[in-house]
C-alpha atoms as a PDB file:
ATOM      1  CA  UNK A   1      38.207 -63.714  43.310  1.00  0.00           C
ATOM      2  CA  UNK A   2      34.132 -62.600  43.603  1.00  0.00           C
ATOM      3  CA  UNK A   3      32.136 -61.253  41.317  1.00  0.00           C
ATOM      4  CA  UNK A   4      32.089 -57.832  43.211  1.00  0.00           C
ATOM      5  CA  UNK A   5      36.196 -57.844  43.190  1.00  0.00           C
ATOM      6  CA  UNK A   6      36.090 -58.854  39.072  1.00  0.00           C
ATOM      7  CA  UNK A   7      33.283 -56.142  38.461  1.00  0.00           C
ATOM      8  CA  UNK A   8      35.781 -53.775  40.382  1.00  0.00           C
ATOM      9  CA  UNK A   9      38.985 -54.486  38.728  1.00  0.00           C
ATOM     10  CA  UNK A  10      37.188 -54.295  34.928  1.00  0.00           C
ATOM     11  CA  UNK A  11      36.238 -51.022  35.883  1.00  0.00           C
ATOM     12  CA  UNK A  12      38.643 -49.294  37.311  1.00  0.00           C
ATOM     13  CA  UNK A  13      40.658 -48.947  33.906  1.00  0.00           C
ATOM     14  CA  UNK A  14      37.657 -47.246  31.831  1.00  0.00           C
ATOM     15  CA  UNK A  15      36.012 -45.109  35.114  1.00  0.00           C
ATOM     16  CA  UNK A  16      39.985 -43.628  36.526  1.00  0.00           C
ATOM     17  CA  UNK A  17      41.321 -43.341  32.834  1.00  0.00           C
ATOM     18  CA  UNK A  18      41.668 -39.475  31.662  1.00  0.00           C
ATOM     19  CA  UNK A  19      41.989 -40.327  28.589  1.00  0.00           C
ATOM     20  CA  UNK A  20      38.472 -40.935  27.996  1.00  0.00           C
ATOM     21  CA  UNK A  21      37.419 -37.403  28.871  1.00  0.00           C
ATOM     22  CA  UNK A  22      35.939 -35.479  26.791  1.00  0.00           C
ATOM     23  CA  UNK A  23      36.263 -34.143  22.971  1.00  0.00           C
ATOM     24  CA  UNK A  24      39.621 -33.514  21.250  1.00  0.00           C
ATOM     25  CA  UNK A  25      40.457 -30.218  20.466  1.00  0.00           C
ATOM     26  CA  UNK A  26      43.296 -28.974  18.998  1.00  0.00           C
ATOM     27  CA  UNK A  27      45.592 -26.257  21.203  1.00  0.00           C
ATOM     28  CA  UNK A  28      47.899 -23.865  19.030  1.00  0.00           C
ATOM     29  CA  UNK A  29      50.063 -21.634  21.499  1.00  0.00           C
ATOM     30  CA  UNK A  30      50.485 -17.821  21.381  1.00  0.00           C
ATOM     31  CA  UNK A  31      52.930 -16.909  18.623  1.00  0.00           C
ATOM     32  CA  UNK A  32      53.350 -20.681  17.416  1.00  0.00           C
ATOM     33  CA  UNK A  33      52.074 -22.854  14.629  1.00  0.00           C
ATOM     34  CA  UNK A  34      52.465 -25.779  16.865  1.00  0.00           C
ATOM     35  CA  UNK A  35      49.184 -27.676  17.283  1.00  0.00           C
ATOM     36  CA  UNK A  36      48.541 -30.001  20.067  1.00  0.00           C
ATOM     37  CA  UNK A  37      46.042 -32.259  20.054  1.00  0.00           C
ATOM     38  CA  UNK A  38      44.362 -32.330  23.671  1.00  0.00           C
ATOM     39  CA  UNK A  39      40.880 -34.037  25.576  1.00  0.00           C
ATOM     40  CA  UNK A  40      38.648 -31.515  27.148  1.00  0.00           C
ATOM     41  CA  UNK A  41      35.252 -30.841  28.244  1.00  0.00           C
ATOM     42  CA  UNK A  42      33.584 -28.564  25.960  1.00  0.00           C
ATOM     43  CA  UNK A  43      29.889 -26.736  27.327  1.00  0.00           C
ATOM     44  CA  UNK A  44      29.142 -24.653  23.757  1.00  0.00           C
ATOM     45  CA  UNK A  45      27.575 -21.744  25.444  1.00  0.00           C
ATOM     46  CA  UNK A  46      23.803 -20.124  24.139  1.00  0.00           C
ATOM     47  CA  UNK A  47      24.003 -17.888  21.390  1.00  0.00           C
ATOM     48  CA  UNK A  48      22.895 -14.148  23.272  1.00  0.00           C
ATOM     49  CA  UNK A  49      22.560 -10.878  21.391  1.00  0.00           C
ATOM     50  CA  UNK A  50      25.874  -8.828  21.368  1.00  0.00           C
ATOM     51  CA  UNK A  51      23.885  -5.955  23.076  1.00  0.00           C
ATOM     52  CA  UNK A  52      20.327  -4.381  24.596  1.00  0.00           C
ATOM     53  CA  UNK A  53      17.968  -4.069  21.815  1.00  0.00           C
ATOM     54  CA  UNK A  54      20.184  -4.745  19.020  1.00  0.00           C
ATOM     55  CA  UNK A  55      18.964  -7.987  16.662  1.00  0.00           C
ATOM     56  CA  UNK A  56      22.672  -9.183  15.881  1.00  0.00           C
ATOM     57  CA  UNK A  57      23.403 -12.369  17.488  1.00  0.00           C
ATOM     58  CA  UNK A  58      26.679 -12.154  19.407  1.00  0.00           C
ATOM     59  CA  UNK A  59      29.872 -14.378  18.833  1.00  0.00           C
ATOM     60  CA  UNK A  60      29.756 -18.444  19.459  1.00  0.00           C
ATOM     61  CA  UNK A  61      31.303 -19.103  22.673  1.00  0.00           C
ATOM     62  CA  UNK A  62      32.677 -22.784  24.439  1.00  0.00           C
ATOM     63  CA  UNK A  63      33.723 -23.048  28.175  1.00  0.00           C
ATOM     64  CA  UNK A  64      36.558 -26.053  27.942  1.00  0.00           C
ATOM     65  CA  UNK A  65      37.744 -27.680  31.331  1.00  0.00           C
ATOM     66  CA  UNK A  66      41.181 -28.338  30.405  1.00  0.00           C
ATOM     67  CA  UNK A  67      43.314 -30.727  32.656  1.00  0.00           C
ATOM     68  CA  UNK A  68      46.216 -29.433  34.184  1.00  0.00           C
ATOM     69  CA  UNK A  69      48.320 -31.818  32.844  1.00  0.00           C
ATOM     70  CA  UNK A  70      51.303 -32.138  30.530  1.00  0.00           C
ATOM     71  CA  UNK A  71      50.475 -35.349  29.043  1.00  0.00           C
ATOM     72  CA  UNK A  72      46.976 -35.481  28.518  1.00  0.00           C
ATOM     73  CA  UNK A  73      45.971 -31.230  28.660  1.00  0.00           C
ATOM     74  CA  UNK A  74      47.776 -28.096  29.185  1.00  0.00           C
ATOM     75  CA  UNK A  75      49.520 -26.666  31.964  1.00  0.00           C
ATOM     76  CA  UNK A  76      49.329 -22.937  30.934  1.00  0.00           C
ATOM     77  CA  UNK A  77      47.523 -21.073  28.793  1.00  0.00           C
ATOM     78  CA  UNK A  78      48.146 -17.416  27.567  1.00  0.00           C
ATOM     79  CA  UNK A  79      46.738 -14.844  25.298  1.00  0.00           C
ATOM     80  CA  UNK A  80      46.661 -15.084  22.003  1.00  0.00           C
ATOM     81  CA  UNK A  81      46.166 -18.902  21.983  1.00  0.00           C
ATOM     82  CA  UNK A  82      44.036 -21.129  20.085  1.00  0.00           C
ATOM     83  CA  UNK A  83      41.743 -23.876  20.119  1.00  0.00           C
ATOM     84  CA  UNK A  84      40.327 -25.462  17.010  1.00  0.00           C
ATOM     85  CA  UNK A  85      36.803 -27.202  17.673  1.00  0.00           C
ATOM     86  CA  UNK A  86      33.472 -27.081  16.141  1.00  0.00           C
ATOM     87  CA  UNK A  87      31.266 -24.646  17.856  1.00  0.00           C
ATOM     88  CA  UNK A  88      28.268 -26.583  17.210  1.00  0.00           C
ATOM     89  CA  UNK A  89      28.001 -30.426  17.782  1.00  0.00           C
ATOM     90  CA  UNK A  90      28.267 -32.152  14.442  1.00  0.00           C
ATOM     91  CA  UNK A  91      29.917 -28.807  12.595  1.00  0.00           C
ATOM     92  CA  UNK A  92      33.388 -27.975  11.015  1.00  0.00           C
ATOM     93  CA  UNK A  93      35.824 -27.164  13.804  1.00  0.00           C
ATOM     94  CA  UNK A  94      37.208 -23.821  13.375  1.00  0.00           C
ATOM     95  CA  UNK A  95      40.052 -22.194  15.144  1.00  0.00           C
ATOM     96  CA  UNK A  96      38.490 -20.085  18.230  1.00  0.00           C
ATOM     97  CA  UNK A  97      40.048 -17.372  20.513  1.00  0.00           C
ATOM     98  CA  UNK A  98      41.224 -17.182  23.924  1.00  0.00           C
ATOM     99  CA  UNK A  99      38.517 -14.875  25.794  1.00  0.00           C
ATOM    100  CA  UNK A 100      39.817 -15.453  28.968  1.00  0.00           C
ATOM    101  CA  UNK A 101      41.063 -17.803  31.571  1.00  0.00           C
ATOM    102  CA  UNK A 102      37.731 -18.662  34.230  1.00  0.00           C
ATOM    103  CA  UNK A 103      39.545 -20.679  36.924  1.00  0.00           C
ATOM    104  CA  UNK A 104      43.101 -22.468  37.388  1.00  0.00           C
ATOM    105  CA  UNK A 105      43.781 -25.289  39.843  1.00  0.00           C
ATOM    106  CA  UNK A 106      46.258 -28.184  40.299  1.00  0.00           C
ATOM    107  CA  UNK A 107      43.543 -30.140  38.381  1.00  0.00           C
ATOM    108  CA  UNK A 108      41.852 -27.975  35.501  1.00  0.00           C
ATOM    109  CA  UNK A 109      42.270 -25.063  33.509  1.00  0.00           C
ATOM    110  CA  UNK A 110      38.803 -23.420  33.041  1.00  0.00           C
ATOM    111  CA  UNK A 111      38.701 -21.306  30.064  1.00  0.00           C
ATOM    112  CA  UNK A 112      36.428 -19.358  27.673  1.00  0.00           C
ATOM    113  CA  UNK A 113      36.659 -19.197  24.288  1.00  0.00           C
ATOM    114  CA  UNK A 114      34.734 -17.601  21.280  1.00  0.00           C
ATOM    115  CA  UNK A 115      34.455 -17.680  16.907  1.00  0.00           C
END
């Protein structure tokens, strides 16, 4: 075995592995108290004001790429779910609201979700 086949076959485990994507975040379906734990990428959006010339800030708001995947992520998503996470890297998770499903493929569930 070489050097470049070793370097290969360490990697492969760590670099192909799911299960290292991502933060967990906790799924609780529509009309359930079942919570899931699940590994998704989470891209906590910019605070924007809630409207034209009005100095509220608007709600917190996460894009998670879900995979579509029973073991490791979801394979549907409705309204009314869940997802508990902190909105802010290094806050308290709270439980957060479906806003609506971006994109849906055989390998990710985009969606949007807000405070």
């Amino acid at each position: 075995m070489t050097l470049r086949d070793m370097m290969a076959r360490h990697a492969r485990g760590p670099l192909t592995s799911l299960a290292h994507m991502g933060e967990l975040v906790t799924h609780i379906a529509a009309g359930t108290n079942v919570e899931r734990e699940i590994r998704c990428g989470v891209n906590r959006l910019e605070v924007e004001p809630s409207g034209p010339g009005v100095r509220e800030i608007g709600r917190l708001r996460a894009i998670l790429d879900i995979p579509n995947d029973a073991t490791i992520g979801l394979t549907s998503v409705s309204a009314g779910d869940r997802f508990v996470l902190a909105m802010r890297i290094g806050g308290t998770a709270k439980a957060c609201r479906l806003k609506r499903t971006i994109s849906k493929d055989e390998g990710m569930i985009v969606v949007e979700v807000e405070e």
